[in-house]
PDB file of N, CA and C in Angstrom:
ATOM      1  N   UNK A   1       0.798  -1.193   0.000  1.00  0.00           N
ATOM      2  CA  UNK A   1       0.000   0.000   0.000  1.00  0.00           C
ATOM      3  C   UNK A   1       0.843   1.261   0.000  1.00  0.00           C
ATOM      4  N   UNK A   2       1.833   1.398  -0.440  1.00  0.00           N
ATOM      5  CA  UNK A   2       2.680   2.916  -0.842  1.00  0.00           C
ATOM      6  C   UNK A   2       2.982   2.801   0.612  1.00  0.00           C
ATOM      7  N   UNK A   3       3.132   4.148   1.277  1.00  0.00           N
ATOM      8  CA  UNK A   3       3.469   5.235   2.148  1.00  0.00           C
ATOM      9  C   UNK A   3       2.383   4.568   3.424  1.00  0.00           C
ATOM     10  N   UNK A   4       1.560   3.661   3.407  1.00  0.00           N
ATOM     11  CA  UNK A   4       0.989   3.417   4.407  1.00  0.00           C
ATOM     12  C   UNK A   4       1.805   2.952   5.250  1.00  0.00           C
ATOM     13  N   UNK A   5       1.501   2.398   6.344  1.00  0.00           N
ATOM     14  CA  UNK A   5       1.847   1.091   7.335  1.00  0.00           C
ATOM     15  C   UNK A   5       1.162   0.246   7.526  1.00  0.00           C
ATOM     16  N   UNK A   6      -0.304   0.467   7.622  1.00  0.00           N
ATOM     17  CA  UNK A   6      -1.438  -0.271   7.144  1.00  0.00           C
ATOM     18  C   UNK A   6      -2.126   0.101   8.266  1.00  0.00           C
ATOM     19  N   UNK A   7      -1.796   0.877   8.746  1.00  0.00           N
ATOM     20  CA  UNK A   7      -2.615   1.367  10.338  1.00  0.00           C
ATOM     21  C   UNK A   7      -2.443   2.932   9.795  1.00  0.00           C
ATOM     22  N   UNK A   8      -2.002   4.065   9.112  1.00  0.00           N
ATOM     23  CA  UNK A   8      -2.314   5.326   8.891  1.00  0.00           C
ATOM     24  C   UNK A   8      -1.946   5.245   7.181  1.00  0.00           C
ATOM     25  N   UNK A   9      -2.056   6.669   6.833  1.00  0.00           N
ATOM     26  CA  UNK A   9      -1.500   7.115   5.292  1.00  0.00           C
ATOM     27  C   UNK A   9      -1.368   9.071   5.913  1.00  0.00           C
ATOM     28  N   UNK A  10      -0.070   8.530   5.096  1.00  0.00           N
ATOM     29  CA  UNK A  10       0.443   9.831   5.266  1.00  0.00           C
ATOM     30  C   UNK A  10       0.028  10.638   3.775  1.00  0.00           C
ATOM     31  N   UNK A  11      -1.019  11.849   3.981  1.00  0.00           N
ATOM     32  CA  UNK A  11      -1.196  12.985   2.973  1.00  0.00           C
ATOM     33  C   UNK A  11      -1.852  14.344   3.591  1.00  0.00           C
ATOM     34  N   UNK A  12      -1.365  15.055   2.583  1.00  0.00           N
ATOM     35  CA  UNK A  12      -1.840  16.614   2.473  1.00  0.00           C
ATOM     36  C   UNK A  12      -0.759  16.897   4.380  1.00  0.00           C
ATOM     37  N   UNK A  13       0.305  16.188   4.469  1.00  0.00           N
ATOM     38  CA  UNK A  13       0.794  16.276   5.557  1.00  0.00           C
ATOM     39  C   UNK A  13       0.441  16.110   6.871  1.00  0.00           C
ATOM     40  N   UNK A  14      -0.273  14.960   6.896  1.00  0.00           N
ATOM     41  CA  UNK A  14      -0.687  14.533   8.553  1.00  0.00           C
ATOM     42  C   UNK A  14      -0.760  12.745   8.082  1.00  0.00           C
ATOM     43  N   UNK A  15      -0.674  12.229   9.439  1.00  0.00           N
ATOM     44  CA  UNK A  15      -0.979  10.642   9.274  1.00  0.00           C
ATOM     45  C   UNK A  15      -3.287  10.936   9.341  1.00  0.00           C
ATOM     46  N   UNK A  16      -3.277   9.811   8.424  1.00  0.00           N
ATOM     47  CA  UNK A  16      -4.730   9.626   8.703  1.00  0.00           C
ATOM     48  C   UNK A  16      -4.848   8.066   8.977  1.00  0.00           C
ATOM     49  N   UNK A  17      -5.492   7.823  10.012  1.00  0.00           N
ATOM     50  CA  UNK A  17      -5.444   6.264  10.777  1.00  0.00           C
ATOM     51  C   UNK A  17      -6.435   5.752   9.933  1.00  0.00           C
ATOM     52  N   UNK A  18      -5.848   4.526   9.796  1.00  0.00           N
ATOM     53  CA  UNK A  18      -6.588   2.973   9.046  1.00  0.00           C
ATOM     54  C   UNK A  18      -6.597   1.903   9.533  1.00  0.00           C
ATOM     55  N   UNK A  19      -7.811   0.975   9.636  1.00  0.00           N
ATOM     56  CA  UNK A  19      -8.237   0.629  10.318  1.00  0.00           C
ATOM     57  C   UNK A  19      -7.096  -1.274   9.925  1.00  0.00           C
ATOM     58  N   UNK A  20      -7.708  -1.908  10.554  1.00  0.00           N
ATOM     59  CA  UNK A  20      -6.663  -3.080  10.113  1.00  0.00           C
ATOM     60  C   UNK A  20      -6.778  -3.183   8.673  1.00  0.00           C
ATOM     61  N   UNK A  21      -7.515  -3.366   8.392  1.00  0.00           N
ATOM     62  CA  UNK A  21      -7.914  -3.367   6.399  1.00  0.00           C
ATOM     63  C   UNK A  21      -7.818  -2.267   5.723  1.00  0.00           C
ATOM     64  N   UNK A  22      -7.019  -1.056   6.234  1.00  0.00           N
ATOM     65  CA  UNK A  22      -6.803  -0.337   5.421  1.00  0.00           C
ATOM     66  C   UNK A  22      -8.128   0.986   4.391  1.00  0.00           C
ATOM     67  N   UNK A  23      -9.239   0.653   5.696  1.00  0.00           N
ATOM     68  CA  UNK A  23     -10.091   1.812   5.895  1.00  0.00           C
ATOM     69  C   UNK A  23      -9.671   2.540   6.725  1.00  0.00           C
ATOM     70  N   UNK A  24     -10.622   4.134   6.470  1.00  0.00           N
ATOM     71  CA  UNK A  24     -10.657   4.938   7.406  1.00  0.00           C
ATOM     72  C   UNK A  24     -10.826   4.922   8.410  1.00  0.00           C
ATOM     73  N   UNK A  25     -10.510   4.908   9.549  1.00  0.00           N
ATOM     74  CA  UNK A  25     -10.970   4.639  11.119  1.00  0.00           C
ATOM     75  C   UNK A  25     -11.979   6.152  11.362  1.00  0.00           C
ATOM     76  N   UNK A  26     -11.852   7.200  10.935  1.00  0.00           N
ATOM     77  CA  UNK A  26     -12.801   8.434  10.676  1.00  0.00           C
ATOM     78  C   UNK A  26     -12.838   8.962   9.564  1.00  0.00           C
ATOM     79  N   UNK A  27     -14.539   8.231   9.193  1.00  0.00           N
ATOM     80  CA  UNK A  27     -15.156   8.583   8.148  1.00  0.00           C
ATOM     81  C   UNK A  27     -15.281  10.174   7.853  1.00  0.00           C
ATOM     82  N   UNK A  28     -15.076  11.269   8.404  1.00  0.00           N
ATOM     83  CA  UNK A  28     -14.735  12.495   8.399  1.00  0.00           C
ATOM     84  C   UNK A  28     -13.546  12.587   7.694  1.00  0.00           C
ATOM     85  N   UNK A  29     -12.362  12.052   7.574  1.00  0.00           N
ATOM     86  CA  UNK A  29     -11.370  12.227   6.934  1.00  0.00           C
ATOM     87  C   UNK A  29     -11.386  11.956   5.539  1.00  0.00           C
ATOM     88  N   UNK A  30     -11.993  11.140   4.726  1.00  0.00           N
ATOM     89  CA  UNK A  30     -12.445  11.536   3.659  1.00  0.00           C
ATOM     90  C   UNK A  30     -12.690  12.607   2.792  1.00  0.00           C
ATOM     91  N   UNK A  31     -12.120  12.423   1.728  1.00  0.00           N
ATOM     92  CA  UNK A  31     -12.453  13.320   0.181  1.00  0.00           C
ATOM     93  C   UNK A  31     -12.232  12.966  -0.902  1.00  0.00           C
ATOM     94  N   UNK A  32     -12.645  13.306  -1.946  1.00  0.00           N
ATOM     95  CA  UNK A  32     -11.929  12.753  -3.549  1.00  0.00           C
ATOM     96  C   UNK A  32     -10.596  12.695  -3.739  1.00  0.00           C
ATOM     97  N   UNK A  33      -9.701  13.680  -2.777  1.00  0.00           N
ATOM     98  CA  UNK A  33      -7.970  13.639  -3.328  1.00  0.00           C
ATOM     99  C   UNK A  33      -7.818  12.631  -2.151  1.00  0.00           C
ATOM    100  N   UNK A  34      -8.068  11.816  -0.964  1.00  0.00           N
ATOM    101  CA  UNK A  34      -7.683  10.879  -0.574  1.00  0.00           C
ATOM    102  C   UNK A  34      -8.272   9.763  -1.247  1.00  0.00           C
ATOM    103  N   UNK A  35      -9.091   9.556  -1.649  1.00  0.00           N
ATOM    104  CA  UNK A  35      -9.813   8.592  -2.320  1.00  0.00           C
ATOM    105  C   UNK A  35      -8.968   8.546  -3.623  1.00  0.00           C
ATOM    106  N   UNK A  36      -8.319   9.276  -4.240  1.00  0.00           N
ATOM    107  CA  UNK A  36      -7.890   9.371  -5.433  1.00  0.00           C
ATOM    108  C   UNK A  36      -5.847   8.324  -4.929  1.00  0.00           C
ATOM    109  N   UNK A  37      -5.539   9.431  -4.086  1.00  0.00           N
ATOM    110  CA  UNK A  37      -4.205   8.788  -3.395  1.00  0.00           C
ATOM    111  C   UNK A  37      -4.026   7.510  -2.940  1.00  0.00           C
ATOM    112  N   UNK A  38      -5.568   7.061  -2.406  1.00  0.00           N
ATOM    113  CA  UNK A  38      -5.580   5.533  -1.735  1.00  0.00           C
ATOM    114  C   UNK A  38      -5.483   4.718  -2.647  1.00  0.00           C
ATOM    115  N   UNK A  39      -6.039   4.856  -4.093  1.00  0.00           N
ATOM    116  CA  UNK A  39      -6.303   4.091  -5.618  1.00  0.00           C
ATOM    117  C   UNK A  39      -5.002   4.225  -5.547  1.00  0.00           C
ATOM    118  N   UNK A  40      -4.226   5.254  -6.201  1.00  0.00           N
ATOM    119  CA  UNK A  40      -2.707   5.369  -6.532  1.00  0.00           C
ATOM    120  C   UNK A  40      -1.977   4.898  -5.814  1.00  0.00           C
ATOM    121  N   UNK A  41      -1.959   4.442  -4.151  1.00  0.00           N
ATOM    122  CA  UNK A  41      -0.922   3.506  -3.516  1.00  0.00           C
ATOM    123  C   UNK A  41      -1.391   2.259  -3.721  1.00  0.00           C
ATOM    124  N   UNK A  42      -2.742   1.672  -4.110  1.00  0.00           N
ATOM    125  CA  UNK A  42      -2.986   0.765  -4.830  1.00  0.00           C
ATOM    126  C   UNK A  42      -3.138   0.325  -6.027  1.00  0.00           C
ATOM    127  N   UNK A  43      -2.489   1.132  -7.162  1.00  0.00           N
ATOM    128  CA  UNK A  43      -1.770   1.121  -8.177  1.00  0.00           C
ATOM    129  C   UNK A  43      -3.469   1.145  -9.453  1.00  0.00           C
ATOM    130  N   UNK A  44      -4.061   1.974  -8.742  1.00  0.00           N
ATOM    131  CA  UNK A  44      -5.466   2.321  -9.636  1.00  0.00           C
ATOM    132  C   UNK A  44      -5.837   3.120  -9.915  1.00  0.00           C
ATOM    133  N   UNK A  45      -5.892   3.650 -11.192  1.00  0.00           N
ATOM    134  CA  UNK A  45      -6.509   4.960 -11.520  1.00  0.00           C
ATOM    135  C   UNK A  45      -7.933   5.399 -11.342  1.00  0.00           C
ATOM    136  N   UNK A  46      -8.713   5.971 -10.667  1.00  0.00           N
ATOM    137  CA  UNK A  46     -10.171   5.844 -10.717  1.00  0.00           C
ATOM    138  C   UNK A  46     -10.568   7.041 -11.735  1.00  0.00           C
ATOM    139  N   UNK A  47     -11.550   6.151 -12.663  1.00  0.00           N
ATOM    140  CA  UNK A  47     -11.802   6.549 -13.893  1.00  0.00           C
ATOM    141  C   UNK A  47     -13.877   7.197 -13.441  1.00  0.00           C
ATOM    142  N   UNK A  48     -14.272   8.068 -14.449  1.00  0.00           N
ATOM    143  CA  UNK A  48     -15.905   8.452 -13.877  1.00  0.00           C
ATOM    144  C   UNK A  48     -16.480   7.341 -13.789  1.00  0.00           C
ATOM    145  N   UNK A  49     -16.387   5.792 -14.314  1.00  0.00           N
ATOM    146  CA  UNK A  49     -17.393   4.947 -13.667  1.00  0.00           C
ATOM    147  C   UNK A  49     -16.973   4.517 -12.032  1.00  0.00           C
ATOM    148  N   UNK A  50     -15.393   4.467 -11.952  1.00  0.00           N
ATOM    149  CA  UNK A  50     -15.022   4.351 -10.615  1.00  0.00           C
ATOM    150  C   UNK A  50     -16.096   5.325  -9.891  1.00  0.00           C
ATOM    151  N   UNK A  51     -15.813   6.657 -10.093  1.00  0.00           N
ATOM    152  CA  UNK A  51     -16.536   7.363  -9.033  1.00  0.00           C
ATOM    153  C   UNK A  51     -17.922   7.254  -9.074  1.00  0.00           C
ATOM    154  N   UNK A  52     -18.683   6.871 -10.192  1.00  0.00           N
ATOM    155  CA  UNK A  52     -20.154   6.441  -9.996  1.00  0.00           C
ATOM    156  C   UNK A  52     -20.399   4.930  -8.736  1.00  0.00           C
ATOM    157  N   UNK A  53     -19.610   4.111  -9.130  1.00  0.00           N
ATOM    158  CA  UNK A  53     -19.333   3.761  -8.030  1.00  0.00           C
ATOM    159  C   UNK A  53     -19.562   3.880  -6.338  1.00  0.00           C
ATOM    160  N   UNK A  54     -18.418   4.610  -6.191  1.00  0.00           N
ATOM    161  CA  UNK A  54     -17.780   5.260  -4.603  1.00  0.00           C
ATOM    162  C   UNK A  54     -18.774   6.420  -4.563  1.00  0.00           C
ATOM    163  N   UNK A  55     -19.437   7.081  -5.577  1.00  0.00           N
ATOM    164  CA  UNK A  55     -20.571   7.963  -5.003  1.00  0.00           C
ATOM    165  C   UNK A  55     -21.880   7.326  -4.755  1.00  0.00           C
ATOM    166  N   UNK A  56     -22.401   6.402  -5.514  1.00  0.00           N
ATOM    167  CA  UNK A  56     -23.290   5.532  -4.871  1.00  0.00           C
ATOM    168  C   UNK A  56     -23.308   4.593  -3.404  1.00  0.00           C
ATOM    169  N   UNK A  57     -21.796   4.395  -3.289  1.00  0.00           N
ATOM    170  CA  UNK A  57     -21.709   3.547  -1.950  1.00  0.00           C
ATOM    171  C   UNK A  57     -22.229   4.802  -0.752  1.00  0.00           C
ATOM    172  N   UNK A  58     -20.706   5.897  -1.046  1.00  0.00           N
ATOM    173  CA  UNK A  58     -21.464   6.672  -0.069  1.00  0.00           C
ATOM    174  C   UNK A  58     -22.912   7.576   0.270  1.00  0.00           C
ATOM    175  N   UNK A  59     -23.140   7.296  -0.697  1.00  0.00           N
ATOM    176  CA  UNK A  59     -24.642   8.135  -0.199  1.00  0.00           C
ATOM    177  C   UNK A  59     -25.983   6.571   0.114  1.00  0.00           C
ATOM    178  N   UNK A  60     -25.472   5.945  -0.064  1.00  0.00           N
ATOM    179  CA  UNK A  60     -25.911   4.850  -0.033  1.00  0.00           C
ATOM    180  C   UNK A  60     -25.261   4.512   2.128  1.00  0.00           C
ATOM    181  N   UNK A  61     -24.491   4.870   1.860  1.00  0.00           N
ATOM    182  CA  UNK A  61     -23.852   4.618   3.256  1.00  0.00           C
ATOM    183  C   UNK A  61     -24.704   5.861   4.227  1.00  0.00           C
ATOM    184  N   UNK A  62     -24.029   6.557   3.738  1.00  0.00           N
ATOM    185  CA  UNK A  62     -24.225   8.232   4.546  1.00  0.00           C
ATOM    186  C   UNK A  62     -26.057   8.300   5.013  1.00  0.00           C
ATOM    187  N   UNK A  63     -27.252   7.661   3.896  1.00  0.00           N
ATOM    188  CA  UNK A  63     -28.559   7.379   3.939  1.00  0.00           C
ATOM    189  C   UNK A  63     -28.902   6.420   5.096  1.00  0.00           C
ATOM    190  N   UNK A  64     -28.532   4.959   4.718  1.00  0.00           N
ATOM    191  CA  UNK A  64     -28.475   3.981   5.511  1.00  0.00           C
ATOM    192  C   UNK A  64     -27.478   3.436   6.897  1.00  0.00           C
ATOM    193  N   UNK A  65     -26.779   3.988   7.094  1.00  0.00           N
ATOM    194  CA  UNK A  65     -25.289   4.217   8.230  1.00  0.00           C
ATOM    195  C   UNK A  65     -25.380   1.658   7.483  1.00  0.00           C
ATOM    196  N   UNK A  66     -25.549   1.551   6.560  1.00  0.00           N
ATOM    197  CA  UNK A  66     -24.452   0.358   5.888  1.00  0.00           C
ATOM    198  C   UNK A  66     -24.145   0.313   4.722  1.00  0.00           C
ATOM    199  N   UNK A  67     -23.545  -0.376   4.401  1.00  0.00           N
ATOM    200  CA  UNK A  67     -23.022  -0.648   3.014  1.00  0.00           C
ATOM    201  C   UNK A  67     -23.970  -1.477   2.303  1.00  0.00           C
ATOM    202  N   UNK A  68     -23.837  -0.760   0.846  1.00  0.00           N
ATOM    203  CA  UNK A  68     -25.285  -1.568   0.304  1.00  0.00           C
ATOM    204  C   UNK A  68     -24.335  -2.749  -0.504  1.00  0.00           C
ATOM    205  N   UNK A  69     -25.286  -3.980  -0.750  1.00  0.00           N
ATOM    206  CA  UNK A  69     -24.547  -5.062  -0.853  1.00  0.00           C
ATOM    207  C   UNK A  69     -23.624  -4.821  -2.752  1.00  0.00           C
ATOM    208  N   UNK A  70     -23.068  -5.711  -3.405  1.00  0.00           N
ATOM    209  CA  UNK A  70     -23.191  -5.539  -4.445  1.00  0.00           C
ATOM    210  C   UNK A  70     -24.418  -5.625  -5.694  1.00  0.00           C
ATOM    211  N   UNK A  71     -25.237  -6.204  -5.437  1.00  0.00           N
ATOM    212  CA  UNK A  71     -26.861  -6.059  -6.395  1.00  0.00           C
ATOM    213  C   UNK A  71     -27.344  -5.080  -6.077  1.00  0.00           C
ATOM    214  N   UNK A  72     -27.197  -4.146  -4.745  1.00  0.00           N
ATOM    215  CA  UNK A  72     -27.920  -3.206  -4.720  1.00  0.00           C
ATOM    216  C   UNK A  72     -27.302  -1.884  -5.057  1.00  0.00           C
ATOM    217  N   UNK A  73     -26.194  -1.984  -5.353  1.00  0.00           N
ATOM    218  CA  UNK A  73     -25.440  -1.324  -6.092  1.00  0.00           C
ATOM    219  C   UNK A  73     -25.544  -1.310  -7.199  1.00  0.00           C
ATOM    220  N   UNK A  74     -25.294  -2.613  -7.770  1.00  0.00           N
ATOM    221  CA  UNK A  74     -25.558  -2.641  -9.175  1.00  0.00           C
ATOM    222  C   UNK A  74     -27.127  -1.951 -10.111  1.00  0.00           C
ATOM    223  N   UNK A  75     -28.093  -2.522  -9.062  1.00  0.00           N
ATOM    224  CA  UNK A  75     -29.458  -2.132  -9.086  1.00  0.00           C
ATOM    225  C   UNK A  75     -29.791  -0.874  -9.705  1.00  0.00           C
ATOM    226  N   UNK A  76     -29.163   0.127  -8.633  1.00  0.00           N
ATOM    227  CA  UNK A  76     -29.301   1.631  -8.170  1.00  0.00           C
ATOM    228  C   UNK A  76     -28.730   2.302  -9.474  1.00  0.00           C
ATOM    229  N   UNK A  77     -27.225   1.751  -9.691  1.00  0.00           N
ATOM    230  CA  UNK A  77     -26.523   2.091 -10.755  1.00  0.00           C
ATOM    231  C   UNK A  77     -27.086   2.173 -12.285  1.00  0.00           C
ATOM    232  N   UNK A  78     -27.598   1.073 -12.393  1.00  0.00           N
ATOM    233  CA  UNK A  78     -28.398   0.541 -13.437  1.00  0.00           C
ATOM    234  C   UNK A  78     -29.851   1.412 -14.036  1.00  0.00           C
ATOM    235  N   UNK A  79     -30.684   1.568 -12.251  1.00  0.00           N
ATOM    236  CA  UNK A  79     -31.323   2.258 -12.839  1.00  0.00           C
ATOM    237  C   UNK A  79     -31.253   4.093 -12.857  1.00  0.00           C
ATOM    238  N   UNK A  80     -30.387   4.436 -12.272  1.00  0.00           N
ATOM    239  CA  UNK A  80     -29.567   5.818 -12.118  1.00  0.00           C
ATOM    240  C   UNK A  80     -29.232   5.660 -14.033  1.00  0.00           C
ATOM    241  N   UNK A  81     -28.421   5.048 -14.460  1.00  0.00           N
ATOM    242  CA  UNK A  81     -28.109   5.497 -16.034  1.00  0.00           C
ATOM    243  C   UNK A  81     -28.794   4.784 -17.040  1.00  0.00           C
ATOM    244  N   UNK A  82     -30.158   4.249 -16.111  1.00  0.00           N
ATOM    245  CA  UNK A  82     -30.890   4.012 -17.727  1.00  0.00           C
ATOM    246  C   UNK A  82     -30.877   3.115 -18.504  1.00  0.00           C
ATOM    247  N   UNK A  83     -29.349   2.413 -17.930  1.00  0.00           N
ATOM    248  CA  UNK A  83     -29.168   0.969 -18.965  1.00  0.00           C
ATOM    249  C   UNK A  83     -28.724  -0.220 -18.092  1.00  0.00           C
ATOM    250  N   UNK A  84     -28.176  -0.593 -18.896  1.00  0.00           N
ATOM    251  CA  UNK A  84     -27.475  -2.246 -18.516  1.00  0.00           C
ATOM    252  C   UNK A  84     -25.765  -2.212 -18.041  1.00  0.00           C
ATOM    253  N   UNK A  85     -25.523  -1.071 -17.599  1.00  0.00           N
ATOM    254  CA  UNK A  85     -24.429  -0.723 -17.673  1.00  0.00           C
ATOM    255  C   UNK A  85     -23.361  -1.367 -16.627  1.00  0.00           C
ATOM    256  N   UNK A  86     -23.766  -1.987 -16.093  1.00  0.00           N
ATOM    257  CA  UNK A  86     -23.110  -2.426 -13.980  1.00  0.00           C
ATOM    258  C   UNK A  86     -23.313  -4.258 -14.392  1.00  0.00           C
ATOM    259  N   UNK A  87     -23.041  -4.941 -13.988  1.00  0.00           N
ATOM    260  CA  UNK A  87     -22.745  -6.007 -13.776  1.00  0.00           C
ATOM    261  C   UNK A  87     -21.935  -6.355 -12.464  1.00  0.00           C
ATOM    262  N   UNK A  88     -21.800  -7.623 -11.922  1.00  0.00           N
ATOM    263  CA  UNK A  88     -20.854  -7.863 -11.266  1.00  0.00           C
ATOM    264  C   UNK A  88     -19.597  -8.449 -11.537  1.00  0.00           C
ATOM    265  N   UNK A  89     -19.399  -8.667 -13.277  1.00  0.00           N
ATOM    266  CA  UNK A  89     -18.439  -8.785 -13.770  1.00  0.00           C
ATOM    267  C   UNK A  89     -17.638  -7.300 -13.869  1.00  0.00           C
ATOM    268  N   UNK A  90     -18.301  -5.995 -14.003  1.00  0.00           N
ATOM    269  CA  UNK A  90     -17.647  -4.388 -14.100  1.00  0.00           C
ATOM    270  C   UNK A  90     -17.384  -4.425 -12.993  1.00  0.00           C
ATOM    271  N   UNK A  91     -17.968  -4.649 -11.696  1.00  0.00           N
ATOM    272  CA  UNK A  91     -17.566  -4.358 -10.221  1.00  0.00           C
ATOM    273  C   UNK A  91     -16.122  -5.165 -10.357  1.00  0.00           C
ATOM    274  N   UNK A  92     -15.758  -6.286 -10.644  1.00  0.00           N
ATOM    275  CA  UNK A  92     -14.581  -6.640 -10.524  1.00  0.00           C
ATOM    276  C   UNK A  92     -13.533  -6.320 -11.497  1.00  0.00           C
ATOM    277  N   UNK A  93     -13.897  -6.002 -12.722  1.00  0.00           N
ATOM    278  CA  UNK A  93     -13.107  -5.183 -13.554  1.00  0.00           C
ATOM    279  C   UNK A  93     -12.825  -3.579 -13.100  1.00  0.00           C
ATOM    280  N   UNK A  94     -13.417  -3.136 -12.664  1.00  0.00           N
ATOM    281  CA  UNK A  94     -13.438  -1.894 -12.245  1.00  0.00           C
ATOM    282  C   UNK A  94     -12.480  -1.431 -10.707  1.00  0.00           C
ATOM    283  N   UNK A  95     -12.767  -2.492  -9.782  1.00  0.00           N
ATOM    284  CA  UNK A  95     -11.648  -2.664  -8.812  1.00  0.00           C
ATOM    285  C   UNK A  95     -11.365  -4.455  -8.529  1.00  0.00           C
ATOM    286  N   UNK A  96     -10.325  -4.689  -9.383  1.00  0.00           N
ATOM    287  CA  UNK A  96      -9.658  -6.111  -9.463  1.00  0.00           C
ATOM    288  C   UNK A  96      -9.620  -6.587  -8.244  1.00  0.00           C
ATOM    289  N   UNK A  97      -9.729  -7.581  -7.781  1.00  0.00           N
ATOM    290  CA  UNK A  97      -9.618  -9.105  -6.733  1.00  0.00           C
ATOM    291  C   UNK A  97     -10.521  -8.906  -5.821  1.00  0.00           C
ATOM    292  N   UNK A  98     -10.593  -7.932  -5.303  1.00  0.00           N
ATOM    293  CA  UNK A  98     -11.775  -7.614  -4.094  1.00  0.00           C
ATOM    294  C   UNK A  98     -12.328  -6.737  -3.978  1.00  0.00           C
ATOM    295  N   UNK A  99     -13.165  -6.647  -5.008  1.00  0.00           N
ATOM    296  CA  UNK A  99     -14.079  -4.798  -5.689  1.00  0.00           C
ATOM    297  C   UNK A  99     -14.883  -4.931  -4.328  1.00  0.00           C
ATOM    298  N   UNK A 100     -15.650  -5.308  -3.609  1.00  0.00           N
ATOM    299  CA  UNK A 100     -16.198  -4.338  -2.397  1.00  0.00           C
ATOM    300  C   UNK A 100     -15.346  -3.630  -1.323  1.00  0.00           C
ATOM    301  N   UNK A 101     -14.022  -4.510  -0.826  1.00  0.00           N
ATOM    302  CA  UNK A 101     -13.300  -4.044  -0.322  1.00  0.00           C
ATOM    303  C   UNK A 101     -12.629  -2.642  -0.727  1.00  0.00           C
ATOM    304  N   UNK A 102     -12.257  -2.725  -2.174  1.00  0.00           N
ATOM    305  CA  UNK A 102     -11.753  -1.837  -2.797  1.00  0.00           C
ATOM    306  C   UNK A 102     -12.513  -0.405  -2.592  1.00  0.00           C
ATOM    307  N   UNK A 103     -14.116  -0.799  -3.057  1.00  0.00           N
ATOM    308  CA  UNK A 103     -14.298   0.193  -3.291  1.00  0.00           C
ATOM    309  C   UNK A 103     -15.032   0.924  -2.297  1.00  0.00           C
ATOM    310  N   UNK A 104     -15.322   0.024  -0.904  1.00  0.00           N
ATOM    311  CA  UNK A 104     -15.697   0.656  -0.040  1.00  0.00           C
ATOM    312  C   UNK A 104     -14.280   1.328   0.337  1.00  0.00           C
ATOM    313  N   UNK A 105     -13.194   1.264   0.611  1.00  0.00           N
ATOM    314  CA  UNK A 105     -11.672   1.822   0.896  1.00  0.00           C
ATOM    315  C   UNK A 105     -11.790   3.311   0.555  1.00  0.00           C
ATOM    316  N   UNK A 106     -12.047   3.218  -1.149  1.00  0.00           N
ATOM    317  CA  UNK A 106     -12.124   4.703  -1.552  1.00  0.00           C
ATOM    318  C   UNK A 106     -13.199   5.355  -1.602  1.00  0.00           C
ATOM    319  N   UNK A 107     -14.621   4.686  -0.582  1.00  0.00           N
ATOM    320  CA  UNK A 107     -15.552   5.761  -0.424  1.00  0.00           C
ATOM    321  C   UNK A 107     -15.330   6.149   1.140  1.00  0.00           C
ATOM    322  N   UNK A 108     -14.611   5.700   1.603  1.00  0.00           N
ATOM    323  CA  UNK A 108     -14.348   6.156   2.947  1.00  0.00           C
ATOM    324  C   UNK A 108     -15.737   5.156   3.938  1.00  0.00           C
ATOM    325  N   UNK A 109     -16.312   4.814   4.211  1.00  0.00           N
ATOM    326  CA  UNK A 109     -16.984   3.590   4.734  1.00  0.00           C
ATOM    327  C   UNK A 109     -15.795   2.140   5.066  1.00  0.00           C
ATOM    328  N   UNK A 110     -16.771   2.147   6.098  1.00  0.00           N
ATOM    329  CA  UNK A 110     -15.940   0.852   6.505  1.00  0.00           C
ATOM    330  C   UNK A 110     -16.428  -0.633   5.877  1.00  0.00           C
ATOM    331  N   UNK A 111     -15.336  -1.550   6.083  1.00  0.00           N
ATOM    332  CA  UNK A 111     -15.401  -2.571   4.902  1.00  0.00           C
ATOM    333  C   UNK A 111     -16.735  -3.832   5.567  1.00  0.00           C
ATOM    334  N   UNK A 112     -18.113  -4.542   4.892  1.00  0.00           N
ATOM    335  CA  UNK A 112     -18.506  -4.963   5.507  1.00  0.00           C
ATOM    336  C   UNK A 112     -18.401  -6.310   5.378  1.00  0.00           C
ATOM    337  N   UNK A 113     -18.939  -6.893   6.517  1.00  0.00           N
ATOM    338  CA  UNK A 113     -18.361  -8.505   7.596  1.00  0.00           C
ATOM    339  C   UNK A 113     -18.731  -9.036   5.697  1.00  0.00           C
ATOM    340  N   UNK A 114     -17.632  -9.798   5.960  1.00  0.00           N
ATOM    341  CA  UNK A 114     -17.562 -11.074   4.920  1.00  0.00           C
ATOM    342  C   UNK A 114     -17.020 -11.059   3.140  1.00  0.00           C
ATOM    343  N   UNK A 115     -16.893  -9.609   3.052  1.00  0.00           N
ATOM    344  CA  UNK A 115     -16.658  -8.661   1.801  1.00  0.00           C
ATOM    345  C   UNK A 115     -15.688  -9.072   0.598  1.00  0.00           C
ATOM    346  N   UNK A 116     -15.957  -8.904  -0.337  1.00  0.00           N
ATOM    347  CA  UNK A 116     -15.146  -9.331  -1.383  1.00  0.00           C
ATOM    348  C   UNK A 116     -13.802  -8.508  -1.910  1.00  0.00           C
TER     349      UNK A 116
END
């Protein structure tokens, strides 16, 4: 994970604490340029479907205080643009080996029990 230790990340010049998995331990610390830095020490560019994504989790989070599963993501997504566009084959193309983990990481939410 770059510059982590796996317990903080150092940016914009302060440590910000992470949790054992490499979430936020305060969801307040969050923004798009950490969300953007956390991809880049994990060697990912987040592209506008990324952030359709990580903006659905969090307001999806921020609404419900959980993480919505992956179908209901996909769901939301799907019917937010109208088409066929989300799969759970894009969730894993979109963040490789463990897209919920991933992409709850860069919405700032914590990762939930059992997660991919």
């Amino acid at each position: 994970m770059g510059d982590t230790d796996k317990r903080t990340v150092f940016f914009q010049g302060k440590h910000i604490p992470l949790d054992e998995d490499g979430h936020l331990v305060n969801g307040d610390d969050w923004s798009a340029d950490l969300a953007n830095h956390l991809a880049t020490l994990d060697g990912l560019e987040l592209s506008e479907r990324h952030w359709r994504v990580i903006s659905f989790i969090r307001e999806y989070y921020l609404q419900y205080k959980t993480v919505p599963m992956p179908k209901v993501i996909i769901k939301g997504l799907n019917k937010t643009e109208g088409a066929e566009l989300y799969t759970i084959k894009h969730l894993y193309a979109l963040f490789p080996n463990t897209p919920m983990r991933r992409a709850c990481r860069y919405s700032g939410v914590p990762q939930p029990a059992g997660c991919t």
